[in-house]
PDB file of N, CA and C in Angstrom:
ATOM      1  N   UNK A   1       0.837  -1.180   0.000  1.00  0.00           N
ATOM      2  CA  UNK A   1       0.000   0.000   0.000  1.00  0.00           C
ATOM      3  C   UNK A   1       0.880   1.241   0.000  1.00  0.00           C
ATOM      4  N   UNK A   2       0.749   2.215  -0.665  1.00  0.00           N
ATOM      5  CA  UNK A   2       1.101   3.505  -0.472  1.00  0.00           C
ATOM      6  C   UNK A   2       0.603   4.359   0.360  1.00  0.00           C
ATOM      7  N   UNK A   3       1.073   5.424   0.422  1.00  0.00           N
ATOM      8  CA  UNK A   3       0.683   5.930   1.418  1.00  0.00           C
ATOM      9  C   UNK A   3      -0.638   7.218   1.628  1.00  0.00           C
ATOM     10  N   UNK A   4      -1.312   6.929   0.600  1.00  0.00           N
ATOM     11  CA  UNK A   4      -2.338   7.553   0.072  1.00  0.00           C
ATOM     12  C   UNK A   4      -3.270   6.750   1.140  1.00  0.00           C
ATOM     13  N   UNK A   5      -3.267   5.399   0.581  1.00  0.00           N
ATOM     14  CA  UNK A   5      -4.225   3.917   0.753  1.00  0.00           C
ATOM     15  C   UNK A   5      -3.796   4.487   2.327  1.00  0.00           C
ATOM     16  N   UNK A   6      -2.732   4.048   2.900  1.00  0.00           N
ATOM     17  CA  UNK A   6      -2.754   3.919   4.036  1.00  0.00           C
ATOM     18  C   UNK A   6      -3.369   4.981   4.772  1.00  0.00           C
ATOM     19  N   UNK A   7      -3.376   6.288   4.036  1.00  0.00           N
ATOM     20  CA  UNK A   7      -3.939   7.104   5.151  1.00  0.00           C
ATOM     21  C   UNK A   7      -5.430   6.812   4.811  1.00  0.00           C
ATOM     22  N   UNK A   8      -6.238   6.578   3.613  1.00  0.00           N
ATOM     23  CA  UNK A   8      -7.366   6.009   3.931  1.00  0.00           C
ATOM     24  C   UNK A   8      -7.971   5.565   4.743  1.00  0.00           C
ATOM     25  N   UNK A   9      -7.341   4.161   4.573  1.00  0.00           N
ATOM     26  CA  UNK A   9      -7.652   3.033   5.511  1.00  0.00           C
ATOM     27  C   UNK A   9      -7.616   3.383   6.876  1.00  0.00           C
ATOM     28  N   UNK A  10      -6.437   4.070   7.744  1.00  0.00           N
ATOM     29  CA  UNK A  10      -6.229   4.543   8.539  1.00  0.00           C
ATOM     30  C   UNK A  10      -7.562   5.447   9.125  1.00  0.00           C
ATOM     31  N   UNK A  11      -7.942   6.455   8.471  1.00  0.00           N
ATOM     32  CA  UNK A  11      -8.487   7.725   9.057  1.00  0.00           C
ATOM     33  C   UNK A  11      -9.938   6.948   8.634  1.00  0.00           C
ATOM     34  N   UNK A  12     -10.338   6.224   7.668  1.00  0.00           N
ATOM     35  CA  UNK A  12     -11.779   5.436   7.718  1.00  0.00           C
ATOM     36  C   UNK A  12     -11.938   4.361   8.052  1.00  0.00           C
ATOM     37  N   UNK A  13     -11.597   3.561   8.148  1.00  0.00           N
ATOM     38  CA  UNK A  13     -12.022   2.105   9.085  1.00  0.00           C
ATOM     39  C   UNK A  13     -11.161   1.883   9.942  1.00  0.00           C
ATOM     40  N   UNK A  14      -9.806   1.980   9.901  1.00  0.00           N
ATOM     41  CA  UNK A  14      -9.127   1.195  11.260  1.00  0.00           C
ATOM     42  C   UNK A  14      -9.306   2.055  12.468  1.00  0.00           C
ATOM     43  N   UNK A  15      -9.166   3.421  12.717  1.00  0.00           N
ATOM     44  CA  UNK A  15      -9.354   4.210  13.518  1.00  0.00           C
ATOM     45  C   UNK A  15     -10.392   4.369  14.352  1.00  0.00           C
ATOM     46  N   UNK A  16     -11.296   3.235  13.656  1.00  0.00           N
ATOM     47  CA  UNK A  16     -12.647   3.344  15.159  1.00  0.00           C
ATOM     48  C   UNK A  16     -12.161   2.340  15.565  1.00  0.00           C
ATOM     49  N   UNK A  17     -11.074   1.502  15.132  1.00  0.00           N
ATOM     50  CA  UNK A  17     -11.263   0.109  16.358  1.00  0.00           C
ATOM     51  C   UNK A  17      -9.932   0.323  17.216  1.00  0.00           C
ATOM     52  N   UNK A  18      -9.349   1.586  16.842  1.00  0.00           N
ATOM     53  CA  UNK A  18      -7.894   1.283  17.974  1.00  0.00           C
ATOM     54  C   UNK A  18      -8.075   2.580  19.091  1.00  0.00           C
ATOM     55  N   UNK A  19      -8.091   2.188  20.283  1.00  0.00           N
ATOM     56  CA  UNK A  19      -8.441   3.103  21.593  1.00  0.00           C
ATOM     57  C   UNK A  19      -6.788   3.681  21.569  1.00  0.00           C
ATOM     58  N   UNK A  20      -5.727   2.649  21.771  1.00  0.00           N
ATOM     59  CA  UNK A  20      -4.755   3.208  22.643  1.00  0.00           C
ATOM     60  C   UNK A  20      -3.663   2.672  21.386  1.00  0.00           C
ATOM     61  N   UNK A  21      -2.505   3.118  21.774  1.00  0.00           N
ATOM     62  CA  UNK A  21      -1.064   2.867  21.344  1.00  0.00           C
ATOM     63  C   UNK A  21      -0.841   1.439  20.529  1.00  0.00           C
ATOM     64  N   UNK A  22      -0.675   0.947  19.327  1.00  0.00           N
ATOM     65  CA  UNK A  22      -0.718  -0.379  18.780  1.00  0.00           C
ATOM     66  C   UNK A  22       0.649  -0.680  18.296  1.00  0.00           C
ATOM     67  N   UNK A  23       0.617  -1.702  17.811  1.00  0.00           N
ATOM     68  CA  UNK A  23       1.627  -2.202  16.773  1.00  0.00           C
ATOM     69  C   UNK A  23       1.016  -2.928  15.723  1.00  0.00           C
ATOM     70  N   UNK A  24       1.257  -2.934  14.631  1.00  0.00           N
ATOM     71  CA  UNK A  24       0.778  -3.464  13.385  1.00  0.00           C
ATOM     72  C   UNK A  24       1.741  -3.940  12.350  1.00  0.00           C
ATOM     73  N   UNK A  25       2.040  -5.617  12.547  1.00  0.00           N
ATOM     74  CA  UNK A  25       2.887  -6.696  11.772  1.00  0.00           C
ATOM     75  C   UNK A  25       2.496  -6.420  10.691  1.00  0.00           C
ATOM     76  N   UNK A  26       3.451  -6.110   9.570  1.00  0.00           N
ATOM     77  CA  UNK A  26       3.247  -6.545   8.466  1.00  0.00           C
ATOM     78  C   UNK A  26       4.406  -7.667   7.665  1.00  0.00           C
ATOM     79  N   UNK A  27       4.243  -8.055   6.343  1.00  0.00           N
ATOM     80  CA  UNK A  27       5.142  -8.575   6.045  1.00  0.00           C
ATOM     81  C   UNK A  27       6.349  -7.575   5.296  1.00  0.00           C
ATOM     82  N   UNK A  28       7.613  -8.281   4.662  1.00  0.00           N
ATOM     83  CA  UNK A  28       8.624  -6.412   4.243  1.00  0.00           C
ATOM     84  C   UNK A  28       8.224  -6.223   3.311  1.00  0.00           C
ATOM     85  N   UNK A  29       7.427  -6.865   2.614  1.00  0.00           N
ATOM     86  CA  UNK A  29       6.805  -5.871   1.234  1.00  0.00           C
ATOM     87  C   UNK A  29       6.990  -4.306   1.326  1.00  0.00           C
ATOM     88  N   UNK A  30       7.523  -4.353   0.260  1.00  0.00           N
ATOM     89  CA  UNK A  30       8.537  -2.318   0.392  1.00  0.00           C
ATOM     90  C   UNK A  30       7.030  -1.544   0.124  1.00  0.00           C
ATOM     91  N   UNK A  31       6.164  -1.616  -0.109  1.00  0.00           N
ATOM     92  CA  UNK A  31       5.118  -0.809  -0.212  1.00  0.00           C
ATOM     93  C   UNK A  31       4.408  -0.820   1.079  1.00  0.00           C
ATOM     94  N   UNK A  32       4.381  -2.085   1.731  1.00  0.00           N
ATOM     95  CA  UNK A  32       3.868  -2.156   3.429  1.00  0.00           C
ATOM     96  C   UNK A  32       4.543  -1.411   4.466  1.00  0.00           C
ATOM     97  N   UNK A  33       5.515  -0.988   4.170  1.00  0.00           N
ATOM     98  CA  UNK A  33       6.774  -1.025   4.901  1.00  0.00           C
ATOM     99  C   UNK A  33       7.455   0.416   4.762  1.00  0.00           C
ATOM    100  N   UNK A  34       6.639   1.538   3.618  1.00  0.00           N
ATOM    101  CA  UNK A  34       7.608   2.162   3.356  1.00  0.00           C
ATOM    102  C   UNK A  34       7.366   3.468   4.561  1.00  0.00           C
ATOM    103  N   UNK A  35       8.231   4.396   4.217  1.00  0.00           N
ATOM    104  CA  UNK A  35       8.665   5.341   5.583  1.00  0.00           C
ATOM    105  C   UNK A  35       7.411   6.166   5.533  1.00  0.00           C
ATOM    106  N   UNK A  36       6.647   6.760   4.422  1.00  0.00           N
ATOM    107  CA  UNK A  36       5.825   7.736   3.995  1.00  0.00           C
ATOM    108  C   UNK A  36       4.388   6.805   4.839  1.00  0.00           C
ATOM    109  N   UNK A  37       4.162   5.480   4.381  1.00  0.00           N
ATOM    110  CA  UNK A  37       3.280   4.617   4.655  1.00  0.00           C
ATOM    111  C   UNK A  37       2.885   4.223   6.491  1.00  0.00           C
ATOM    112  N   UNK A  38       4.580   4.098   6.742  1.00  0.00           N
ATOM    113  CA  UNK A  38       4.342   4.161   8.284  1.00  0.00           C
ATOM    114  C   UNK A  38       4.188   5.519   9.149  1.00  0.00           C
ATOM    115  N   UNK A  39       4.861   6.355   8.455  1.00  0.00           N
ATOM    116  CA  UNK A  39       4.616   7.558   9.562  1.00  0.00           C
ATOM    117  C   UNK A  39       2.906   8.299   8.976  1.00  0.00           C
ATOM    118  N   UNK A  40       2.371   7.970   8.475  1.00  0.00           N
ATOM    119  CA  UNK A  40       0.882   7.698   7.893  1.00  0.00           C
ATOM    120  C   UNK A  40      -0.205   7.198   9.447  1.00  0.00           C
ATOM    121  N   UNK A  41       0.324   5.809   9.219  1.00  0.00           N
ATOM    122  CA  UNK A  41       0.091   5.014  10.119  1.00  0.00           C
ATOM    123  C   UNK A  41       0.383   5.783  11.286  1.00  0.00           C
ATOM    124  N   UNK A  42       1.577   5.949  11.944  1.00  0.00           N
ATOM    125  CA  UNK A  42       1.412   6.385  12.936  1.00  0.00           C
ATOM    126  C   UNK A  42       1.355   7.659  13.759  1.00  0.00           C
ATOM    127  N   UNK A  43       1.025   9.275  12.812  1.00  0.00           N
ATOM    128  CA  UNK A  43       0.563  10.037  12.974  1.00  0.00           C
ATOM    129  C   UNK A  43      -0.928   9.972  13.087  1.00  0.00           C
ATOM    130  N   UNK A  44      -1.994   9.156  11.798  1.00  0.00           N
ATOM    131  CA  UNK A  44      -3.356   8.945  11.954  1.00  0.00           C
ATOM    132  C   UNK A  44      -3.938   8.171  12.998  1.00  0.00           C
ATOM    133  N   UNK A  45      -3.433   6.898  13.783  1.00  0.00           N
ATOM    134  CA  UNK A  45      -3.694   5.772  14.282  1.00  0.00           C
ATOM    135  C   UNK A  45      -3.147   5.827  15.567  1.00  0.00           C
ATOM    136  N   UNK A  46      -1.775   6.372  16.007  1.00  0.00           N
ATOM    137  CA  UNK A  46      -0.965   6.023  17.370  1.00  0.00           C
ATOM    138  C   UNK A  46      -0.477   4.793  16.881  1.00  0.00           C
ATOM    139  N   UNK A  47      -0.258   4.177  15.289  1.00  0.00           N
ATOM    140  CA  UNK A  47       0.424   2.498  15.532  1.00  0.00           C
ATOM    141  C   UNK A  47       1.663   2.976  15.118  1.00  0.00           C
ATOM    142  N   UNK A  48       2.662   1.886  15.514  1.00  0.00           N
ATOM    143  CA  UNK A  48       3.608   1.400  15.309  1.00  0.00           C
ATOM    144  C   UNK A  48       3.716   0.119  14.099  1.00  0.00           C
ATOM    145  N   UNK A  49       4.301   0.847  12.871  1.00  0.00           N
ATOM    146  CA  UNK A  49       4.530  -0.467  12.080  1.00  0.00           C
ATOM    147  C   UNK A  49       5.306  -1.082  12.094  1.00  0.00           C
ATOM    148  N   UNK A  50       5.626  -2.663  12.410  1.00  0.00           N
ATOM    149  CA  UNK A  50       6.869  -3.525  12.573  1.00  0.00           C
ATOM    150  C   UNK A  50       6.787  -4.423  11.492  1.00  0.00           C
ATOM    151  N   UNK A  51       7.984  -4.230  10.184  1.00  0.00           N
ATOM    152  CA  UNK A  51       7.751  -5.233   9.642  1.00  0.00           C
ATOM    153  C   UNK A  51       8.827  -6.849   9.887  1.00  0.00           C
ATOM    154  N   UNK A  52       7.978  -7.973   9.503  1.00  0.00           N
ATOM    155  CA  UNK A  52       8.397  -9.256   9.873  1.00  0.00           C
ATOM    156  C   UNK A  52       9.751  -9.252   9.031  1.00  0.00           C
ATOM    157  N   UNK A  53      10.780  -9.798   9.744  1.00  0.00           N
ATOM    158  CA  UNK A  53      12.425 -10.446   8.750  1.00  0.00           C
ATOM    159  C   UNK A  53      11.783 -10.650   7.791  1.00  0.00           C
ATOM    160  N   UNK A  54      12.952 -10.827   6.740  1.00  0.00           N
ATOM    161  CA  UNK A  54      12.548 -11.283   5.416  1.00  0.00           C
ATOM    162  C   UNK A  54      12.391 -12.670   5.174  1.00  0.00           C
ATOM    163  N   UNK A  55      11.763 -13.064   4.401  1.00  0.00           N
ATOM    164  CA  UNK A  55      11.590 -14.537   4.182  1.00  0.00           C
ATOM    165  C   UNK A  55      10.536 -15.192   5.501  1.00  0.00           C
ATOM    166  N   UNK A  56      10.233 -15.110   6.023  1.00  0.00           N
ATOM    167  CA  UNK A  56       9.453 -15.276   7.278  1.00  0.00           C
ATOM    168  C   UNK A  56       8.184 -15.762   7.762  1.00  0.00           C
ATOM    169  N   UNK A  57       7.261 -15.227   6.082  1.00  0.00           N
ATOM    170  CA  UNK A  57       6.139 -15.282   5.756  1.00  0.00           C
ATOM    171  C   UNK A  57       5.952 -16.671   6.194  1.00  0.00           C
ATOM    172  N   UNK A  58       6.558 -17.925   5.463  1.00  0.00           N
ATOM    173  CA  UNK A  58       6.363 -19.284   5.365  1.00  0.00           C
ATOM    174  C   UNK A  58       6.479 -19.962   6.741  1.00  0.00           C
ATOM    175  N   UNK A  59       6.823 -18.722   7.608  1.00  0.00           N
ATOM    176  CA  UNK A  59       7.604 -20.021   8.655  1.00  0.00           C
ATOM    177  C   UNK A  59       6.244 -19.437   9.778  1.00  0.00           C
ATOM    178  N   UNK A  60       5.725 -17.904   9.665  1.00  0.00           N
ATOM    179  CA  UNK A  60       4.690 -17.761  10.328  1.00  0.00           C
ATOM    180  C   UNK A  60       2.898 -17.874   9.651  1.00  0.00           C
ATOM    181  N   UNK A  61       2.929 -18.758   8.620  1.00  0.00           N
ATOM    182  CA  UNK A  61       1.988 -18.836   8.252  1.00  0.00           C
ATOM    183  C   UNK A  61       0.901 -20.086   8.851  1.00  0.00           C
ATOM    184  N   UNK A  62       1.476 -20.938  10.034  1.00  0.00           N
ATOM    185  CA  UNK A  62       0.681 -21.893  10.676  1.00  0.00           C
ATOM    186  C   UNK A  62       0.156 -20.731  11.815  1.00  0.00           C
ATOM    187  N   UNK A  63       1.049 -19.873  12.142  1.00  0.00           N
ATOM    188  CA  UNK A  63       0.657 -18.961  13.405  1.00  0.00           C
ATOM    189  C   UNK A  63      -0.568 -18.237  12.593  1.00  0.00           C
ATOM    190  N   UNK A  64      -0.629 -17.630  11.504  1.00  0.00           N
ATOM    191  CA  UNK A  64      -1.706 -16.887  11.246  1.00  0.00           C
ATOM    192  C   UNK A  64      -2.752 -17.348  10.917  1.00  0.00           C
ATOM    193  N   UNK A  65      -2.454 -18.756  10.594  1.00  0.00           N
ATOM    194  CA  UNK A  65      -3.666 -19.781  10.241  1.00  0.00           C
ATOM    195  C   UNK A  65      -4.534 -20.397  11.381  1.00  0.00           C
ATOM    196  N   UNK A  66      -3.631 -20.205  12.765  1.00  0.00           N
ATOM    197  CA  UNK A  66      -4.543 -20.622  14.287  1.00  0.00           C
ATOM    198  C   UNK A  66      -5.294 -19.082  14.683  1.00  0.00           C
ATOM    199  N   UNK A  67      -4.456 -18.090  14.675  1.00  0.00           N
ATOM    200  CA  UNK A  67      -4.897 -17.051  15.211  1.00  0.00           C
ATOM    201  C   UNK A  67      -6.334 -16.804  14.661  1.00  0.00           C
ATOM    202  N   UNK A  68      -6.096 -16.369  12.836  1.00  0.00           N
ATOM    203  CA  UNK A  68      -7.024 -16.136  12.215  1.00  0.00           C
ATOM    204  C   UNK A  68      -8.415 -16.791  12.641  1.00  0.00           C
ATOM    205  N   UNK A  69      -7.775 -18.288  12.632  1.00  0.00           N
ATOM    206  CA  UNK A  69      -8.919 -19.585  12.227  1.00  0.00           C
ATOM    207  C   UNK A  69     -10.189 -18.982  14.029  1.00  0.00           C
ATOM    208  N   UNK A  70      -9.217 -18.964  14.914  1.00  0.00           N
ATOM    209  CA  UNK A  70      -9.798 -18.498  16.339  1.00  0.00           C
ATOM    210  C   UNK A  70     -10.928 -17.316  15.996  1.00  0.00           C
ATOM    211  N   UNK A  71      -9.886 -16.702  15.522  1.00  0.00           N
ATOM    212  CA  UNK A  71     -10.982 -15.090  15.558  1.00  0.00           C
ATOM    213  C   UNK A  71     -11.951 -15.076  14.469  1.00  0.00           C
ATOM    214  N   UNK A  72     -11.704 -15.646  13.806  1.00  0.00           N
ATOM    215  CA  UNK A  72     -12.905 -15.669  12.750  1.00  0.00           C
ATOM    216  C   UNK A  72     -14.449 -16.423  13.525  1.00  0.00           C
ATOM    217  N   UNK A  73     -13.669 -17.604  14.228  1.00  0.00           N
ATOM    218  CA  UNK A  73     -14.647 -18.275  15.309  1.00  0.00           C
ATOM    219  C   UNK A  73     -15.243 -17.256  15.919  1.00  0.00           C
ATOM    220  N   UNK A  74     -14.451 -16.847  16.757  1.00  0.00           N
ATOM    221  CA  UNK A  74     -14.987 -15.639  17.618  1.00  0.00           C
ATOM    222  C   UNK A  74     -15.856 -14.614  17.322  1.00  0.00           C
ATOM    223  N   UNK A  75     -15.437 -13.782  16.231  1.00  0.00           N
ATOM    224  CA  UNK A  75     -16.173 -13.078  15.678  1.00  0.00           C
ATOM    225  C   UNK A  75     -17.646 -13.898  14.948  1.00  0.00           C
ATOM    226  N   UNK A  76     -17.576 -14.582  14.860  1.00  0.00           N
ATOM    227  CA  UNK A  76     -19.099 -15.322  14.296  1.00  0.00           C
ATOM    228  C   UNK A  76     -20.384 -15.449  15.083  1.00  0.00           C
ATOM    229  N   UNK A  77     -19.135 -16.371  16.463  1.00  0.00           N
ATOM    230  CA  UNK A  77     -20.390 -16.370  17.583  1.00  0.00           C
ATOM    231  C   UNK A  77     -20.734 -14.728  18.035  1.00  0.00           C
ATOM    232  N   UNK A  78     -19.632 -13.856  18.021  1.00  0.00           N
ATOM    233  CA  UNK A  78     -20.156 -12.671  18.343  1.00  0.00           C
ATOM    234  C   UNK A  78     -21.050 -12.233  16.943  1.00  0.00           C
ATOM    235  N   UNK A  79     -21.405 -12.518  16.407  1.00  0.00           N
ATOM    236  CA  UNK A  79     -22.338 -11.897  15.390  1.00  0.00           C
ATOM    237  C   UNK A  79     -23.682 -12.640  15.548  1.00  0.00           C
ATOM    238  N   UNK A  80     -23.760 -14.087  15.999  1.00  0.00           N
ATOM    239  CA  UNK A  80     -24.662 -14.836  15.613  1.00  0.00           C
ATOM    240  C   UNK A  80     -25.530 -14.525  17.140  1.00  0.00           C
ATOM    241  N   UNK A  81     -24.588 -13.851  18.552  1.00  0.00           N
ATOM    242  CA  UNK A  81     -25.154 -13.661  19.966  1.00  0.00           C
ATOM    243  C   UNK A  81     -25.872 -11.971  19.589  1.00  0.00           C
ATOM    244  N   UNK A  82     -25.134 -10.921  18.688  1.00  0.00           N
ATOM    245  CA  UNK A  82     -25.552  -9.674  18.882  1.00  0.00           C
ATOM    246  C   UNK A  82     -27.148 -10.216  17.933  1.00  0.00           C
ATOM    247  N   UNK A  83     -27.035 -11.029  16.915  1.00  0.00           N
ATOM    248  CA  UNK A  83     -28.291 -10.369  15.736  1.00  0.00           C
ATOM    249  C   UNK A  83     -29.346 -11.209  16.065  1.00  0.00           C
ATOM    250  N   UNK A  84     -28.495 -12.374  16.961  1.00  0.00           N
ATOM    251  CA  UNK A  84     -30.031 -13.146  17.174  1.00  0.00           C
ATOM    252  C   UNK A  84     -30.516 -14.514  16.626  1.00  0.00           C
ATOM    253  N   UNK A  85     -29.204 -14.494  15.530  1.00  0.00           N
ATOM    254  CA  UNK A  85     -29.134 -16.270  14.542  1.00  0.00           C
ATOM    255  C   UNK A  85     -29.091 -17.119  15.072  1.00  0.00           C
ATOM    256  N   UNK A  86     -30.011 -17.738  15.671  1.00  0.00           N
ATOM    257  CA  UNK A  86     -29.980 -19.012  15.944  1.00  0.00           C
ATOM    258  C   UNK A  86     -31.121 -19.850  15.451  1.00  0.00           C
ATOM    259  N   UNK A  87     -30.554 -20.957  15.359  1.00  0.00           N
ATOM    260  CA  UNK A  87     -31.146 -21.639  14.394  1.00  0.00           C
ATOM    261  C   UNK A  87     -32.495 -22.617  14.985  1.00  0.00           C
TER     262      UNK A  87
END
């Protein structure tokens, strides 16, 4: 992302969900990563961008596959307790 996108994203959707001081992993993709992109990030947001070593992706991709797999759980039952879906 450039740093256009990022201030987007930043100042319209991520910014209602962060209260306090963050950090935000990315991978080194030079467009994720770049200086314009993070100080974006962390003038709009309070985050901190940390990007992952290089090559890295492969070795943390079981970690993002439990985390994810959790919160996606999570977030479901929280959707299915706020609207009322039950079956």
């Amino acid at each position: 992302m450039d740093a256009v996108s990022w201030e987007f994203y930043v100042k319209q959707l991520s910014n209602y969900e962060i209260d306090g001081p963050s950090v935000l992993l990315l991978d080194n993709f030079e467009c994720n990563v770049s200086e314009a992109g993070q100080r974006v990030v962390a003038e709009e947001a309070n985050v901190t961008v940390v990007p992952l070593p290089p090559n890295s992706t492969a070795a943390c991709q079981s970690l993002d596959v439990a985390v994810m797999g959790s919160l996606k759980a999570k977030n479901a039952d929280q959707l299915v307790w706020h609207y009322g879906w039950y079956s």
